[in-house]
Every structure is written in C-alpha cells, then in structure tokens.
C-alpha atoms as a PDB file:
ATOM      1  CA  UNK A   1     -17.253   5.789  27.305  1.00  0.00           C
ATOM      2  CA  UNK A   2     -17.582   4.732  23.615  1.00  0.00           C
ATOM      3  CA  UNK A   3     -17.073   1.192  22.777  1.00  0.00           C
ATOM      4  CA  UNK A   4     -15.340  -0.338  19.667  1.00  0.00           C
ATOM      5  CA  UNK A   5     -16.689  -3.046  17.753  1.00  0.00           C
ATOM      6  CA  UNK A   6     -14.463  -4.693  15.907  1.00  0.00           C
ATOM      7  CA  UNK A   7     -15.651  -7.825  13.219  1.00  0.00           C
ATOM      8  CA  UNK A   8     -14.803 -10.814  13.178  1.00  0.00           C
ATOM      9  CA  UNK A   9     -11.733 -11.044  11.453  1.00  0.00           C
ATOM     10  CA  UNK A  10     -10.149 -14.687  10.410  1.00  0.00           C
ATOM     11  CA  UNK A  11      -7.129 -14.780  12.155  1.00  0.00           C
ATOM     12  CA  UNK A  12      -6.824 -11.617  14.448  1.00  0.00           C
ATOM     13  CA  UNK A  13     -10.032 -11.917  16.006  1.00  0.00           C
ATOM     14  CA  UNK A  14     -12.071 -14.577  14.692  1.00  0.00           C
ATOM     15  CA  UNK A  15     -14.863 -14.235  17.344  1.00  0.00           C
ATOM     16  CA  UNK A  16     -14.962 -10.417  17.243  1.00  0.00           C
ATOM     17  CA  UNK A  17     -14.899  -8.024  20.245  1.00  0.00           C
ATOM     18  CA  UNK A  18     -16.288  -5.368  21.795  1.00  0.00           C
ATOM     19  CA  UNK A  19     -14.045  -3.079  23.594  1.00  0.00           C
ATOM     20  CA  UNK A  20     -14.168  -0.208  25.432  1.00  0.00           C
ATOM     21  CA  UNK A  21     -12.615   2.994  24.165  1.00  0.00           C
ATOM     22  CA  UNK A  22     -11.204   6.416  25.966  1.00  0.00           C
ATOM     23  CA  UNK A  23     -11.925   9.586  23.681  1.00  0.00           C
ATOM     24  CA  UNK A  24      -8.753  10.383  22.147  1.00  0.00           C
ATOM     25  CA  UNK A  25      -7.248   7.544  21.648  1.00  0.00           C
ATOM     26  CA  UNK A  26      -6.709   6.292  18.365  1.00  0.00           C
ATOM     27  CA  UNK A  27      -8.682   2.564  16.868  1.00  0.00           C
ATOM     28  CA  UNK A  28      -5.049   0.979  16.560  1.00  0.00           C
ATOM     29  CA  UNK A  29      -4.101   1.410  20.019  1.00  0.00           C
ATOM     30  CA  UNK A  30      -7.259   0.301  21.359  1.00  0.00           C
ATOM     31  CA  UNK A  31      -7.235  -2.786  19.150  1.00  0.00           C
ATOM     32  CA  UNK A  32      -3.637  -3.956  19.882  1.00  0.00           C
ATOM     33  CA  UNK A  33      -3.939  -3.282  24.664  1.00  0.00           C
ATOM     34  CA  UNK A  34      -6.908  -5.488  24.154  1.00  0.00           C
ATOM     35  CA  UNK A  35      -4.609  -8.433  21.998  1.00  0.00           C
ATOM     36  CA  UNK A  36      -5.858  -7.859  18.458  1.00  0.00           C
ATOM     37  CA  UNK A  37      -2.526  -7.745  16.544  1.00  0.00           C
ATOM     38  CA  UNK A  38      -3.849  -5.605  13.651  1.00  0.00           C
ATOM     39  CA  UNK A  39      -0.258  -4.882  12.381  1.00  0.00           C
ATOM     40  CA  UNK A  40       1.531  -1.132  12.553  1.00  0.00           C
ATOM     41  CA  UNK A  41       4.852  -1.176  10.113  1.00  0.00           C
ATOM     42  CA  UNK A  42       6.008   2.071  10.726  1.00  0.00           C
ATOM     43  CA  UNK A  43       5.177   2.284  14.153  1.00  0.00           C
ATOM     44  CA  UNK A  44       1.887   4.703  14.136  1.00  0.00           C
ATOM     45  CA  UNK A  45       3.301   7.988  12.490  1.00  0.00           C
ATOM     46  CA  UNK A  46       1.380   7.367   9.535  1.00  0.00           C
ATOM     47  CA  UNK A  47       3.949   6.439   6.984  1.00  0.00           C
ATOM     48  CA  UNK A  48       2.254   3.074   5.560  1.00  0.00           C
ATOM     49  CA  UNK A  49      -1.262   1.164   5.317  1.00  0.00           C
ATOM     50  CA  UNK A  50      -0.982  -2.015   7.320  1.00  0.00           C
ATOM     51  CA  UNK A  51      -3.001  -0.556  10.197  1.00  0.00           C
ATOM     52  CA  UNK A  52      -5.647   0.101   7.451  1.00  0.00           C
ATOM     53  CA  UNK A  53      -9.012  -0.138   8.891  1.00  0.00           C
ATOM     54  CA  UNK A  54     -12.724   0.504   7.895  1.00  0.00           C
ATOM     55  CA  UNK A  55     -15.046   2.342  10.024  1.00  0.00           C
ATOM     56  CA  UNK A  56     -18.259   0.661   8.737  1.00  0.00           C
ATOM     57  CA  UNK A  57     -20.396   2.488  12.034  1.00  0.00           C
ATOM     58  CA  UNK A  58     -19.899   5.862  13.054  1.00  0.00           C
ATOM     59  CA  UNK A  59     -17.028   7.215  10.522  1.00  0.00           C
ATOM     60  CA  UNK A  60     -18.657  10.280  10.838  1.00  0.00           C
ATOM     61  CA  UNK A  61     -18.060  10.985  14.185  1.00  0.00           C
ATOM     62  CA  UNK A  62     -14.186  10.834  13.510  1.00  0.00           C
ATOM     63  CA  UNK A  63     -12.175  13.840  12.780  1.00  0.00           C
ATOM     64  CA  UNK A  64     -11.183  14.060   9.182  1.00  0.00           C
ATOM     65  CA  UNK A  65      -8.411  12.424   7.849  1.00  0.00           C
ATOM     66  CA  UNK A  66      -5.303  14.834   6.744  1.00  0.00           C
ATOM     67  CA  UNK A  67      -3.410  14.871   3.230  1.00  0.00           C
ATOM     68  CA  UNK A  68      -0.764  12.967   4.350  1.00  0.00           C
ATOM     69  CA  UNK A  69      -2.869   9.787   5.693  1.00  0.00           C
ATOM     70  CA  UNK A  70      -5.432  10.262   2.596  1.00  0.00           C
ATOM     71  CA  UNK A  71      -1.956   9.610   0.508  1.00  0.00           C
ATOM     72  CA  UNK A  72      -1.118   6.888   2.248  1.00  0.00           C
ATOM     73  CA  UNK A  73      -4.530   5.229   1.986  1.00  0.00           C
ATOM     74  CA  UNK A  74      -4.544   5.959  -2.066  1.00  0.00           C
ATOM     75  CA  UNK A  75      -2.034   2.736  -1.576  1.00  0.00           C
ATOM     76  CA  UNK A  76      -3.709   0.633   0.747  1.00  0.00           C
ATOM     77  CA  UNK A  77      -5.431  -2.693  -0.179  1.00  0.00           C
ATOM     78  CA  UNK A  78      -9.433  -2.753  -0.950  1.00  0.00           C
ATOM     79  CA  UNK A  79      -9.824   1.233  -0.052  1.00  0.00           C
ATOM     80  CA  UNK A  80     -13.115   2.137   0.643  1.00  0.00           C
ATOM     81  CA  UNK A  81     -14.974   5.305   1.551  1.00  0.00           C
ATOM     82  CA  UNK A  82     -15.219   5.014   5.199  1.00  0.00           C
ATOM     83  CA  UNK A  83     -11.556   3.441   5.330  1.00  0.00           C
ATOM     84  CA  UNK A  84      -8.342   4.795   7.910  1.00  0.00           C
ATOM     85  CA  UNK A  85      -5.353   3.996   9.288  1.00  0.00           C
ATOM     86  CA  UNK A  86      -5.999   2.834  12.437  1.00  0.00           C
ATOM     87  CA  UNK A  87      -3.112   4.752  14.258  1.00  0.00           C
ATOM     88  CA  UNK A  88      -4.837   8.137  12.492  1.00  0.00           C
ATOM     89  CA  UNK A  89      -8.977   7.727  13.447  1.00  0.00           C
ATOM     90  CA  UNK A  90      -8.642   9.120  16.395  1.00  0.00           C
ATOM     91  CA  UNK A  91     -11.837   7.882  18.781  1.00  0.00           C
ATOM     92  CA  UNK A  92     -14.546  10.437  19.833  1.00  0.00           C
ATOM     93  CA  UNK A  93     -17.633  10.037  21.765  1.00  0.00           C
ATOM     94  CA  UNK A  94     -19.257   7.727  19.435  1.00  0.00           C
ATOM     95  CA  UNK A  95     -19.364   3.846  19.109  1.00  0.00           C
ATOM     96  CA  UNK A  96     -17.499   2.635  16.082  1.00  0.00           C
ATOM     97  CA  UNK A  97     -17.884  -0.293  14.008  1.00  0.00           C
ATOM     98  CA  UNK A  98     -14.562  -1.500  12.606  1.00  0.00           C
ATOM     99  CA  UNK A  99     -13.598  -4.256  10.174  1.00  0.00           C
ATOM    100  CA  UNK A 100     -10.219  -5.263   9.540  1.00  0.00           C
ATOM    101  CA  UNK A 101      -9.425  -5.917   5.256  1.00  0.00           C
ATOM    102  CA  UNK A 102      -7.865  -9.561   5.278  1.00  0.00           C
ATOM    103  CA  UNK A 103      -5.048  -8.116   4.037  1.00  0.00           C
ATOM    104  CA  UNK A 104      -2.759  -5.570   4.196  1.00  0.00           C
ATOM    105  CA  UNK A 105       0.104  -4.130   1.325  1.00  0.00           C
ATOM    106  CA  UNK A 106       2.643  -5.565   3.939  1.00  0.00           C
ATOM    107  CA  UNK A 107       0.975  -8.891   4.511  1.00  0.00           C
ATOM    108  CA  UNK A 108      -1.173 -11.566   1.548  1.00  0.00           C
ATOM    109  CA  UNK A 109      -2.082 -14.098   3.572  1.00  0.00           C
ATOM    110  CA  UNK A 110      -1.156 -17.576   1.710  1.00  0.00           C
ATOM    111  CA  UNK A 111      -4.529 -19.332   2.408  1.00  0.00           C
ATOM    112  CA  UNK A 112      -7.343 -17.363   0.872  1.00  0.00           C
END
C-alpha cells in the first residue's frame, strides 16, 4: 500500500503526516479522510487551483496530467514542474512526497 507524505505545512498540518494511500485514489481525498483541510473550491472536477499540490517525491509515478487540469494549473499560485491538483494526481503504487504552496488563488493568508 503506498503511503503519502505530506510536509509540514503552517496551518493545515504543521507537524506533517504520513498516511497511507489505496491505488486509485486521488492525493486530495487522501489528504482531507485523514483531517488535512487542503481546500477543494469546485468540489474535485477540476475547475480551479486551490487543491494545488506539489509532488516533490515520486511525480513520476503519477499518470499524466490532461489539457484541461494543465490549464487550470497555468493559473495556480507558485506553479512548479512537478505541481497538480490534488483532486487530479491520481495515486499509484508509489510513495509520494507532497507539499502544500501556502497559498492558494482562492485563499492569501493575512500573516505571511
């Protein structure tokens, strides 16, 4: 069963986690049954970026992304290479290594 590791993240996970995943499911839904509130605007059918994650250990073992999520992450805050929405990277049989931006196009924290 591959595990998850998210970073530590300020406010939705300061301490980090590890987590383990089922194949198939996708890094958002794993992250939010195990209480880290990474946030999901338009409900997980890939119409925004505030589930906007990046997959800094085993991106590769993801399927790719399609045109309509790579659009969506043109807009997304501090895009990187390895970056997804988390309701798109759909978990294989690999252990991932996710951090969480600080922010999201939905949501600037005030206290940076």
């Amino acid at each position: 069963m591959p595990q998850i590791i998210f970073l530590p993240h300020e406010e939705l996970c300061p301490e980090g986690a590890v987590l383990e995943a089922e194949t198939g499911e996708s890094v958002l839904n794993v992250a939010l049954k195990n209480d880290i509130g990474i946030e999901h605007a338009c409900e997980k059918v890939c119409a925004c970026t505030t589930c906007h994650v990046i997959i800094r250990e085993g991106f590769d073992s993801l399927e790719e992304s399609d045109e309509l999520e790579d659009d969506m992450l043109d807009k997304a805050w501090g895009l990187e290479p390895e970056s997804r929405l988390g309701c798109q990277a759909i978990i294989a049989d690999e252990d991932l290594v996710v951090e969480i931006p600080k922010y999201t196009v939905n949501m600037v924290s005030e206290n940076h």
